[in-house]
Protein backbone atom coordinates (compact mmCIF):
# COMPACT_ATOMS: atom_id res chain seq x y z
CA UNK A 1 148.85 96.02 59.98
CA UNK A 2 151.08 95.73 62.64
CA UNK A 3 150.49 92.76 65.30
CA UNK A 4 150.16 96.11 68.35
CA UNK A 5 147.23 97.57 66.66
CA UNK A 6 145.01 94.16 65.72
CA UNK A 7 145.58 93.24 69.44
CA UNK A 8 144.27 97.35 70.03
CA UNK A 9 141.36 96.79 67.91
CA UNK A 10 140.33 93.54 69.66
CA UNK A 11 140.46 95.10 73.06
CA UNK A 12 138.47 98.13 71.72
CA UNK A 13 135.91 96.08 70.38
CA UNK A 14 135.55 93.97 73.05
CA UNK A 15 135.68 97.20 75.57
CA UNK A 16 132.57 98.45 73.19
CA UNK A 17 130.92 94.85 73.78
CA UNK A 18 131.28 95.66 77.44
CA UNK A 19 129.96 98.82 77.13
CA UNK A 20 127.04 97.39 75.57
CA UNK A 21 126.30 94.99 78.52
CA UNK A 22 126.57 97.19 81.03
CA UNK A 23 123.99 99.96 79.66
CA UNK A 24 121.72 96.72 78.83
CA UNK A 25 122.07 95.56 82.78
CA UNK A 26 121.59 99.80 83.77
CA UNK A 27 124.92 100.06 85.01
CA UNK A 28 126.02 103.07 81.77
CA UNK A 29 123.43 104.90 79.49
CA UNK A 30 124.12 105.21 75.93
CA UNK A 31 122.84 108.21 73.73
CA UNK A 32 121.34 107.63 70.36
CA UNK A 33 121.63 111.05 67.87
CA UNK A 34 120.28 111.49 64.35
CA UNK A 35 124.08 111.56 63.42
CA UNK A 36 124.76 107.91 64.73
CA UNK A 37 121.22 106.37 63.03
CA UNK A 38 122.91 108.23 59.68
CA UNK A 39 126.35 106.85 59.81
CA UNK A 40 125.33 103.52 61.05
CA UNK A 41 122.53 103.10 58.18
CA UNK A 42 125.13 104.09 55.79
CA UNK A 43 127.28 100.56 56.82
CA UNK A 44 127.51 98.29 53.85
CA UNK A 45 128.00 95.28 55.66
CA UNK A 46 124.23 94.78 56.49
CA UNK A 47 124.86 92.43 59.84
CA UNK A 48 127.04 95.16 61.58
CA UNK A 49 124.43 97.55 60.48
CA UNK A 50 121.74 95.51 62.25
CA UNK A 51 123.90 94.97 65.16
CA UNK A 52 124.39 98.74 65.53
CA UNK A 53 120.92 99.71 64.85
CA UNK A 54 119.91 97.22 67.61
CA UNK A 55 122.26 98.76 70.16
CA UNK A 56 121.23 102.46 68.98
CA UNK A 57 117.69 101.36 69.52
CA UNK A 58 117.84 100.56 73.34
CA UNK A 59 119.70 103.97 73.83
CA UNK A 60 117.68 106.95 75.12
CA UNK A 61 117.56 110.05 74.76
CA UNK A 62 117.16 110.26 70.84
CA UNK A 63 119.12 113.52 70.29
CA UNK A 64 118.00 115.31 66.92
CA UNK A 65 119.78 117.71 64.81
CA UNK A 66 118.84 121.33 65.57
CA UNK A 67 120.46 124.89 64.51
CA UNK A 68 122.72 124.87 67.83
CA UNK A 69 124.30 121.48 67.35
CA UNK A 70 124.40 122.54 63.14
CA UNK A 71 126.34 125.88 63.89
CA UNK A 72 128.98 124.07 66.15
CA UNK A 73 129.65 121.14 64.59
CA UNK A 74 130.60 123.88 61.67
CA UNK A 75 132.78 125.48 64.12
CA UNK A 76 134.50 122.20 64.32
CA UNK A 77 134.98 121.17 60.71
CA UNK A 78 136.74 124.63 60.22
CA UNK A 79 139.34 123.55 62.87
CA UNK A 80 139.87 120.23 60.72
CA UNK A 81 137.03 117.87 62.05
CA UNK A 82 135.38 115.75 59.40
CA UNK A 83 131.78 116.70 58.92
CA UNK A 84 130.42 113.68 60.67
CA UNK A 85 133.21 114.00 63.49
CA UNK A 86 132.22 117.34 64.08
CA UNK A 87 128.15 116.17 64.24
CA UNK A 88 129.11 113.67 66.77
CA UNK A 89 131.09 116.09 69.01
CA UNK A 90 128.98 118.84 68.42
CA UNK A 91 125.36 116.32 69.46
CA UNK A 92 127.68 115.03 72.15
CA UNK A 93 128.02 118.75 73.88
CA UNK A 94 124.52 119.47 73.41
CA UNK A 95 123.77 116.25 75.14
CA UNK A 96 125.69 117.35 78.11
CA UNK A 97 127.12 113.63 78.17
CA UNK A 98 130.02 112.12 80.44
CA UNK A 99 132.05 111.51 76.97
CA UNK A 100 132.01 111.25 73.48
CA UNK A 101 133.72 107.48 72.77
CA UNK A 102 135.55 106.77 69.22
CA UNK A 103 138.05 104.29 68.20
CA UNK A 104 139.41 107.12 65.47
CA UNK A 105 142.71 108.24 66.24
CA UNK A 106 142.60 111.28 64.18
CA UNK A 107 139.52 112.14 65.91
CA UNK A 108 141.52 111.10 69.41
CA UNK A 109 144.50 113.45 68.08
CA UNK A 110 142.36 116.55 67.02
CA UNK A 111 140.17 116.89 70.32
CA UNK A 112 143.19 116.93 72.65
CA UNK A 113 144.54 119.96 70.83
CA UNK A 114 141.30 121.73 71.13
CA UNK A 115 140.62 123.86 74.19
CA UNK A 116 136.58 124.67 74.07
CA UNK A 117 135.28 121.38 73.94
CA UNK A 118 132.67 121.14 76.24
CA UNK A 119 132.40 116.95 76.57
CA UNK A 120 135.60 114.48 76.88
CA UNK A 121 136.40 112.51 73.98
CA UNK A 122 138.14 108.91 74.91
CA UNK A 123 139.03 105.73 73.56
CA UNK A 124 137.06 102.62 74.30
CA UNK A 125 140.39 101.48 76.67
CA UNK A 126 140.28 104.77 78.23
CA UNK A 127 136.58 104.92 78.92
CA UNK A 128 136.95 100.94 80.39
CA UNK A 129 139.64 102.42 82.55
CA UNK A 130 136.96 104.90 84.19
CA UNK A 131 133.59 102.34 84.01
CA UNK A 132 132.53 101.09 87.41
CA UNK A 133 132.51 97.16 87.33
């Protein structure tokens, strides 16, 4: 790894830490989905998986699965999304949210060459470009 992208991956991650303070002061609202508890209970490393539950558990709303958000995300992961990509994006549309945030660049790639998606998807140093301070 490249000295570029560890310097990327500590400004995303701190961007994300930012993130977190400002929904905790009111400031930006994050959305917990079924798909996020999933992923982030499937972590390994069982301190980032508390630290990500903890965040996920001050976020409201809760969006759950349903048929809708099932039969897009489907949609998706026939144009090339992974299955849980596609579950993000798809909960993220149904959410009606201001953007769907990921540090994956394949994810980042993919979205910008679709033309229906009904949510923005942006990096963490994109999204800090637009947050209010």
């Amino acid at each position: 790894m490249d000295d570029r992208t560890q310097l990327r991956i500590a400004l995303e991650a701190e961007a994300m830490l930012g993130f977190v303070a400002a929904a905790e002061t009111g400031r930006l609202k994050i959305v917990s989905s079924e798909v996020l508890l999933l992923e982030a209970n499937k972590n390994p490393d069982p301190q980032k998986r508390a630290f990500v539950l903890g965040i996920l558990d001050g976020a409201a709303p809760m969006i759950g699965l349903d048929a809708h958000i099932e039969s897009r995300a489907k949609q998706l992961e026939s144009r090339g999304f992974k299955a849980f990509d596609a579950l993000h994006i798809a909960t993220a549309e149904s959410a009606t949210v201001y953007c769907f945030c990921t540090c994956d660049d394949g994810v980042l790639r993919k979205a910008r060459t679709q033309t229906d998606l009904t949510v923005r998807i942006l990096s963490p140093l994109e999204l800090a470009d637009e947050v209010p301070t």
